[in-house]
C-alpha atoms as a PDB file:
ATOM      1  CA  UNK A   1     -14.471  21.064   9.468  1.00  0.00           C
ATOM      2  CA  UNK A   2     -10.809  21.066  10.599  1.00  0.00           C
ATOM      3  CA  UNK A   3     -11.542  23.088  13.791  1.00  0.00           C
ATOM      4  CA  UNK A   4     -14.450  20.099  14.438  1.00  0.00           C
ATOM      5  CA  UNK A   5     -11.587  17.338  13.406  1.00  0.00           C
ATOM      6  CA  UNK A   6      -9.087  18.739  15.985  1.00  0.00           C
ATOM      7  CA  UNK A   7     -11.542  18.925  18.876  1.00  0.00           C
ATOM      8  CA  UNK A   8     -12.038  15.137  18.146  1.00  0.00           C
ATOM      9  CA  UNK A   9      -8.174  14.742  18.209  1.00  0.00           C
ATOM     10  CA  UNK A  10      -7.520  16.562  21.390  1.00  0.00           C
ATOM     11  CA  UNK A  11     -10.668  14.537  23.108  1.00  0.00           C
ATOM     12  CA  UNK A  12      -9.255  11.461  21.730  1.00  0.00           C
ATOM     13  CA  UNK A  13      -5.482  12.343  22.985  1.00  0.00           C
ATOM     14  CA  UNK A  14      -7.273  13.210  26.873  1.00  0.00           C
ATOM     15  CA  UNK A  15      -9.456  10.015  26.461  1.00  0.00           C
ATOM     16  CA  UNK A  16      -6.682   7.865  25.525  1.00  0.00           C
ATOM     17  CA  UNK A  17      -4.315   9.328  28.427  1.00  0.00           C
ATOM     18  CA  UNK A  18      -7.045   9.613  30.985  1.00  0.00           C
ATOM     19  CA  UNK A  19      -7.615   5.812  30.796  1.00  0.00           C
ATOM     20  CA  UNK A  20      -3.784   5.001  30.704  1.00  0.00           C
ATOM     21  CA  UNK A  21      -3.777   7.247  34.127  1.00  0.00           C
ATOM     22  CA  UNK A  22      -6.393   5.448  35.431  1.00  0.00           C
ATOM     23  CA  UNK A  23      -5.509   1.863  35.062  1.00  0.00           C
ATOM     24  CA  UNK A  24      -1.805   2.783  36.300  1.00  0.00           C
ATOM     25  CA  UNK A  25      -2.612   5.009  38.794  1.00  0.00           C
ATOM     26  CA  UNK A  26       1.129   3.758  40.526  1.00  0.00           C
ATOM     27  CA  UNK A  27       2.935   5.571  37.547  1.00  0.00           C
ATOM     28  CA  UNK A  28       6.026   8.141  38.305  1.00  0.00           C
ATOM     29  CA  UNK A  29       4.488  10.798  36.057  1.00  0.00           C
ATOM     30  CA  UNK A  30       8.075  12.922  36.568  1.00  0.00           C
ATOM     31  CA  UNK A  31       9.250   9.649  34.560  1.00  0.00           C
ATOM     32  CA  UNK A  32       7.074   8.846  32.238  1.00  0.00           C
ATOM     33  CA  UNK A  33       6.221  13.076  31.328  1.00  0.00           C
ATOM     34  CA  UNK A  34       8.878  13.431  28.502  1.00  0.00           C
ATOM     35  CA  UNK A  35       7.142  10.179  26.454  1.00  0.00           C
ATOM     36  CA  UNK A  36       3.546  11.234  27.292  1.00  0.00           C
ATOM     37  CA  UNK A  37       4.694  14.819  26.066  1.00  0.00           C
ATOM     38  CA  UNK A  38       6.215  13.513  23.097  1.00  0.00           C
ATOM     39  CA  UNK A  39       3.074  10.969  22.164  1.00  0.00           C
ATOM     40  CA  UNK A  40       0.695  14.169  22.384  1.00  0.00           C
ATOM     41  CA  UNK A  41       2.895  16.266  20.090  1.00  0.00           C
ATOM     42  CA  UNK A  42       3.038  14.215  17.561  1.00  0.00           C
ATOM     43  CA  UNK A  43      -0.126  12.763  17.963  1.00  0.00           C
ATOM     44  CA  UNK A  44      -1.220  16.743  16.929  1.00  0.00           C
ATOM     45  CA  UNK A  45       1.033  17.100  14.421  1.00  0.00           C
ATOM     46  CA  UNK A  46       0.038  13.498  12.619  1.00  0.00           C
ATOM     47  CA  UNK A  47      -3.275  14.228  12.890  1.00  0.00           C
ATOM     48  CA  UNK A  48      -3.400  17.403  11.071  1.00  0.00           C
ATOM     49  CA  UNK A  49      -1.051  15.400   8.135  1.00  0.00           C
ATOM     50  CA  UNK A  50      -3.580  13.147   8.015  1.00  0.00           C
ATOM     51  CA  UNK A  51      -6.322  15.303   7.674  1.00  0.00           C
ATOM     52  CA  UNK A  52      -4.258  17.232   4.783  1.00  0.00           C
ATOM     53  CA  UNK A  53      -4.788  13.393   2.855  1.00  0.00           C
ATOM     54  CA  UNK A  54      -7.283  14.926   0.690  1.00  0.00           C
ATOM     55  CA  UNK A  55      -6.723  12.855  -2.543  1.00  0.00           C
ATOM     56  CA  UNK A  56      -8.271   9.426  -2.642  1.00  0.00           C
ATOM     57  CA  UNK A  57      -6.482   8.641  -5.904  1.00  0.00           C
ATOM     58  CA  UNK A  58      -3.259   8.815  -4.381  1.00  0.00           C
ATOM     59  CA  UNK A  59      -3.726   7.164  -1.601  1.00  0.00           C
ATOM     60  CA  UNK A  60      -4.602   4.021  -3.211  1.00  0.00           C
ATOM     61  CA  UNK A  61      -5.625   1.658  -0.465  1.00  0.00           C
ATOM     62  CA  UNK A  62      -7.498   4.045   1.254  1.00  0.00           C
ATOM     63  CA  UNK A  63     -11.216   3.491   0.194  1.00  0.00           C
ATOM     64  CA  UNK A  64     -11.073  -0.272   1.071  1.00  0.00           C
ATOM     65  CA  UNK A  65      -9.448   0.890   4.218  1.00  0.00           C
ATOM     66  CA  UNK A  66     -12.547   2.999   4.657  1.00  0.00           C
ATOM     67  CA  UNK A  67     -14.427  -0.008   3.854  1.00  0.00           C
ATOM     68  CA  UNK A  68     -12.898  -2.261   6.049  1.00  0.00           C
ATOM     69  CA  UNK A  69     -13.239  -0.030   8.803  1.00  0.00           C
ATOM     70  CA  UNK A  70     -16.988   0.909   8.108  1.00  0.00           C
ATOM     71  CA  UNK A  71     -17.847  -3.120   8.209  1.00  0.00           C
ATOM     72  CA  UNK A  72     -15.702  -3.330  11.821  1.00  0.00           C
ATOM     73  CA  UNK A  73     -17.778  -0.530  13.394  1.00  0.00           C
ATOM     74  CA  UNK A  74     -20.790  -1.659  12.235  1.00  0.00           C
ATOM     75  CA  UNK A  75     -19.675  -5.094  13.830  1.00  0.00           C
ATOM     76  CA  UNK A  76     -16.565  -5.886  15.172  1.00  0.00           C
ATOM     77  CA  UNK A  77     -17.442  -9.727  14.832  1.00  0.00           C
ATOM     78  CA  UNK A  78     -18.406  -9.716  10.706  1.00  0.00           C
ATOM     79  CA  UNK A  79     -16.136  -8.667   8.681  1.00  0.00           C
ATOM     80  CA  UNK A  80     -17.755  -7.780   5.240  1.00  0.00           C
ATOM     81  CA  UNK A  81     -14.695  -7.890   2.739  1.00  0.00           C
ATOM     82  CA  UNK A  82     -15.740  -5.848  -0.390  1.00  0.00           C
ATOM     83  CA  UNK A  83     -12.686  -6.255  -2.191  1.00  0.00           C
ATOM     84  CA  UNK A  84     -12.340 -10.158  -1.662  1.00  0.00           C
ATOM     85  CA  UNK A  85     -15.413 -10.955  -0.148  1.00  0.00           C
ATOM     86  CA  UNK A  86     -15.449 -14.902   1.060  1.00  0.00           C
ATOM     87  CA  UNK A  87     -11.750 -14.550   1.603  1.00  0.00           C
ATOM     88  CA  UNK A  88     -10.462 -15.196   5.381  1.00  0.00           C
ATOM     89  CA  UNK A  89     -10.102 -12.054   7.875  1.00  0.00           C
ATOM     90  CA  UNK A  90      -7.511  -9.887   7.384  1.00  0.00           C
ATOM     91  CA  UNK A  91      -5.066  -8.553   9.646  1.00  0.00           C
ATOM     92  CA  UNK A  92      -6.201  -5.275   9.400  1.00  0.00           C
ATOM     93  CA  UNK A  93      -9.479  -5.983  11.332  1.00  0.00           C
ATOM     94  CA  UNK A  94      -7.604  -6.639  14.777  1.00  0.00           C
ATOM     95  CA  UNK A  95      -6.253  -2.885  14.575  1.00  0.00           C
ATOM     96  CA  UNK A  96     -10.007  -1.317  13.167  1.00  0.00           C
ATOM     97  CA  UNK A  97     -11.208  -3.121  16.397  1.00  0.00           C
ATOM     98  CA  UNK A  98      -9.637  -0.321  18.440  1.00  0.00           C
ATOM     99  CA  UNK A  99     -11.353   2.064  15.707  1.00  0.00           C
ATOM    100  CA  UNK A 100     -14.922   0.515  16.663  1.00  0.00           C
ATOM    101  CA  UNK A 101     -13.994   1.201  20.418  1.00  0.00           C
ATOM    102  CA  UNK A 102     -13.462   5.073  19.404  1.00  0.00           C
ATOM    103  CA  UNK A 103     -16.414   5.374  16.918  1.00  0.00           C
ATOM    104  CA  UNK A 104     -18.520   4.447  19.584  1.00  0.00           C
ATOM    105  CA  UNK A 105     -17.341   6.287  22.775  1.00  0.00           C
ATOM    106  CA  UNK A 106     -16.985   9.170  20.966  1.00  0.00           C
ATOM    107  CA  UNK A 107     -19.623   9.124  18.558  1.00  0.00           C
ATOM    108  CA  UNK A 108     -17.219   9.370  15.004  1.00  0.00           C
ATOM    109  CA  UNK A 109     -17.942   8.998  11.900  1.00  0.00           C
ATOM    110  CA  UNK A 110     -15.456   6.510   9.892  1.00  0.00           C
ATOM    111  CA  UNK A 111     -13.050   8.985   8.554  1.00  0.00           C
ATOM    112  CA  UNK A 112     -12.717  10.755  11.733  1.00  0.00           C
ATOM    113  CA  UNK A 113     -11.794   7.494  13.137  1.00  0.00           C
ATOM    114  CA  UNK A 114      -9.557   6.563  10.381  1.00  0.00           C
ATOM    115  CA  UNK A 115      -7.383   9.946  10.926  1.00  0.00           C
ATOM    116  CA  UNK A 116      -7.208   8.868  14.765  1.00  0.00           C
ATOM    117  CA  UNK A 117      -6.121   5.484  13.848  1.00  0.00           C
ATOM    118  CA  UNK A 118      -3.693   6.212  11.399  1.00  0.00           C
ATOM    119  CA  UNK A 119      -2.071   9.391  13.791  1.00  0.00           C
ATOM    120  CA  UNK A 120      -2.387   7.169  16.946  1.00  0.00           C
ATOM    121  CA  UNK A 121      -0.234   3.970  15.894  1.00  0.00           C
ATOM    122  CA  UNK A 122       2.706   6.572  14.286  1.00  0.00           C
ATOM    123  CA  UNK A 123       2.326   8.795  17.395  1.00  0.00           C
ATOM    124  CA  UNK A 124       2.480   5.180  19.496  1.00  0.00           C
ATOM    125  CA  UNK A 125       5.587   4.328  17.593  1.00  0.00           C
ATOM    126  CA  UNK A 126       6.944   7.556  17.530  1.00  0.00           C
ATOM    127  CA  UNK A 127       7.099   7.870  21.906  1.00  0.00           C
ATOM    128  CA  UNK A 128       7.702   4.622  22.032  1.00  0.00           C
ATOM    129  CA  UNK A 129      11.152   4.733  20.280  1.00  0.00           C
ATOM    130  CA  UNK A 130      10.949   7.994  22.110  1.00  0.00           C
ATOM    131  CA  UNK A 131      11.014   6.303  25.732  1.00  0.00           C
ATOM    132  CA  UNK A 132      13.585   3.384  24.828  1.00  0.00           C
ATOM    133  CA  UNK A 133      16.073   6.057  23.401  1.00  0.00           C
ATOM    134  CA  UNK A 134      15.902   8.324  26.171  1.00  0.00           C
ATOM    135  CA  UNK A 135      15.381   6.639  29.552  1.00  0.00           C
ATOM    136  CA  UNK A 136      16.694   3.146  28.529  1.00  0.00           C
ATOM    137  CA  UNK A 137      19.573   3.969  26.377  1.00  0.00           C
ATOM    138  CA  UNK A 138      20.134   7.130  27.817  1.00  0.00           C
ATOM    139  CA  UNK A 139      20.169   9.980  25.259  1.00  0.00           C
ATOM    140  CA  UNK A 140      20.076  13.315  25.407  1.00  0.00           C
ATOM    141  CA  UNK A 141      16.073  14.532  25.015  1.00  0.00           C
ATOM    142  CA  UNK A 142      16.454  16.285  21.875  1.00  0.00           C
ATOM    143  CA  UNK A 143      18.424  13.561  20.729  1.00  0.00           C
ATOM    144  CA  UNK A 144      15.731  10.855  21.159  1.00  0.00           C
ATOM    145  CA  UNK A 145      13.448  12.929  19.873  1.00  0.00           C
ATOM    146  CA  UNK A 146      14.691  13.424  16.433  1.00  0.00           C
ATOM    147  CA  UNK A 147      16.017  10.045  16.418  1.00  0.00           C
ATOM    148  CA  UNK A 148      12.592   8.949  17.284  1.00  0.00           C
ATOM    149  CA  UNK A 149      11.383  11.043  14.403  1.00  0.00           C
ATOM    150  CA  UNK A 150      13.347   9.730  12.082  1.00  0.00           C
ATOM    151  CA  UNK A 151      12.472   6.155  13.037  1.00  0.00           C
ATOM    152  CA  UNK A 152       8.865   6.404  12.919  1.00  0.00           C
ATOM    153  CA  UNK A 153       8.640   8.423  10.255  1.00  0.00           C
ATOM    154  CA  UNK A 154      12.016   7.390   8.469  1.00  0.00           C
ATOM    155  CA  UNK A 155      10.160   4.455   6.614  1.00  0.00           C
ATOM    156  CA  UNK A 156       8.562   6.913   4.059  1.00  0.00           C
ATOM    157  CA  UNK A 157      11.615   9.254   3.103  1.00  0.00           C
ATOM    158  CA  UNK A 158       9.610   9.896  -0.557  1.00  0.00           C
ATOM    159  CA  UNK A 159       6.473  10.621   1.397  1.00  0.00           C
ATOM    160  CA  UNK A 160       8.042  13.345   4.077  1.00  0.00           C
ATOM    161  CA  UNK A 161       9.688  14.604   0.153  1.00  0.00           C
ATOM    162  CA  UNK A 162       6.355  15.175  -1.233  1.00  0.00           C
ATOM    163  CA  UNK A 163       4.697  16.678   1.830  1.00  0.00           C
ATOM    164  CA  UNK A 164       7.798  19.092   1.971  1.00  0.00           C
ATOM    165  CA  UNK A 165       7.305  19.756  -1.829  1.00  0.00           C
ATOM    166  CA  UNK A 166       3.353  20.491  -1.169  1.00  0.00           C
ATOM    167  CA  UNK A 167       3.198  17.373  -2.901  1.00  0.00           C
ATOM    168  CA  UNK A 168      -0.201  15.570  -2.203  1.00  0.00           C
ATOM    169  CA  UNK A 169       1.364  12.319  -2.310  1.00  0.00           C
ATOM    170  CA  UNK A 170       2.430  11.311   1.018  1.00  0.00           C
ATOM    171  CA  UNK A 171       2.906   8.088   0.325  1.00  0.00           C
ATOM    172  CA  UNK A 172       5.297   8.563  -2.775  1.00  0.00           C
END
């Protein structure tokens, strides 16, 4: 259910922050607040788009994603390949590694952990561009933000169309 799917998102978002508070427990939190605010937002907000991915058809990689990912979680080291089996490892195994890690500490299936993926890295790039724009470069907060926006999200202009259009074809 999407009430179940968001409790996994906001555990994931806590997990994911709770260890980055841990292993820099030195951190200026007044500092680092605005990008850590930013990466939970839109960690949120890319979840729920992802869970609104409903149509396999036009998503077009997405099953062998699914498949890929399955075969990581069930082992991390043995890549089954469905598509191209016998062909070397592919690239996206090194990310579905981090997958594996969340399927098993929190007990997800593979299309739970496929929505976390897929919102984490944009939500990652998102605060990212977030934190360079604001405390490095020095813009205004709102400023970063949308320009952070735009950057993470800028590189699908037909798929932010569609979704605006009720279109299910994010990725246009």
């Amino acid at each position: 259910s999407a009430v179940g799917e968001r409790k996994v998102a906001i555990a994931a978002a806590a997990l994911v922050g709770g260890i980055g508070g841990r292993v820099r427990a030195s951190v200026d939190w007044k500092r680092e607040a605005p990008a850590v605010l930013v990466w939970v937002i839109s960690f949120l907000v890319l979840h729920g788009l992802c869970l609104s991915w409903s149509n396999f058809i036009s998503m077009g990689e997405r099953l062998r994603d699914y498949s890929l990912l399955a075969s990581v979680i069930e082992s991390p080291q043995q890549l089954r390949e469905p598509w191209l089996a016998g062909y070397g490892m592919n690239y996206y195994v090194y990310w579905y590694r981090f997958g594996h890690f969340l399927s098993r500490l929190l007990g997800l299936e593979v299309w739970q952990t496929y929505h976390l993926l897929a919102a984490f890295a944009i939500s990652f790039y998102l605060a990212t561009f977030f934190q360079l724009l604001f405390r490095h470069l020095r813009f205004h907060p709102w400023d970063a933000a949308v320009a952070a926006v735009i950057l993470a999200l800028g590189s699908n202009p037909s798929g932010v169309r569609h979704y605006l259009a009720k279109d299910d074809n994010w990725w246009g």
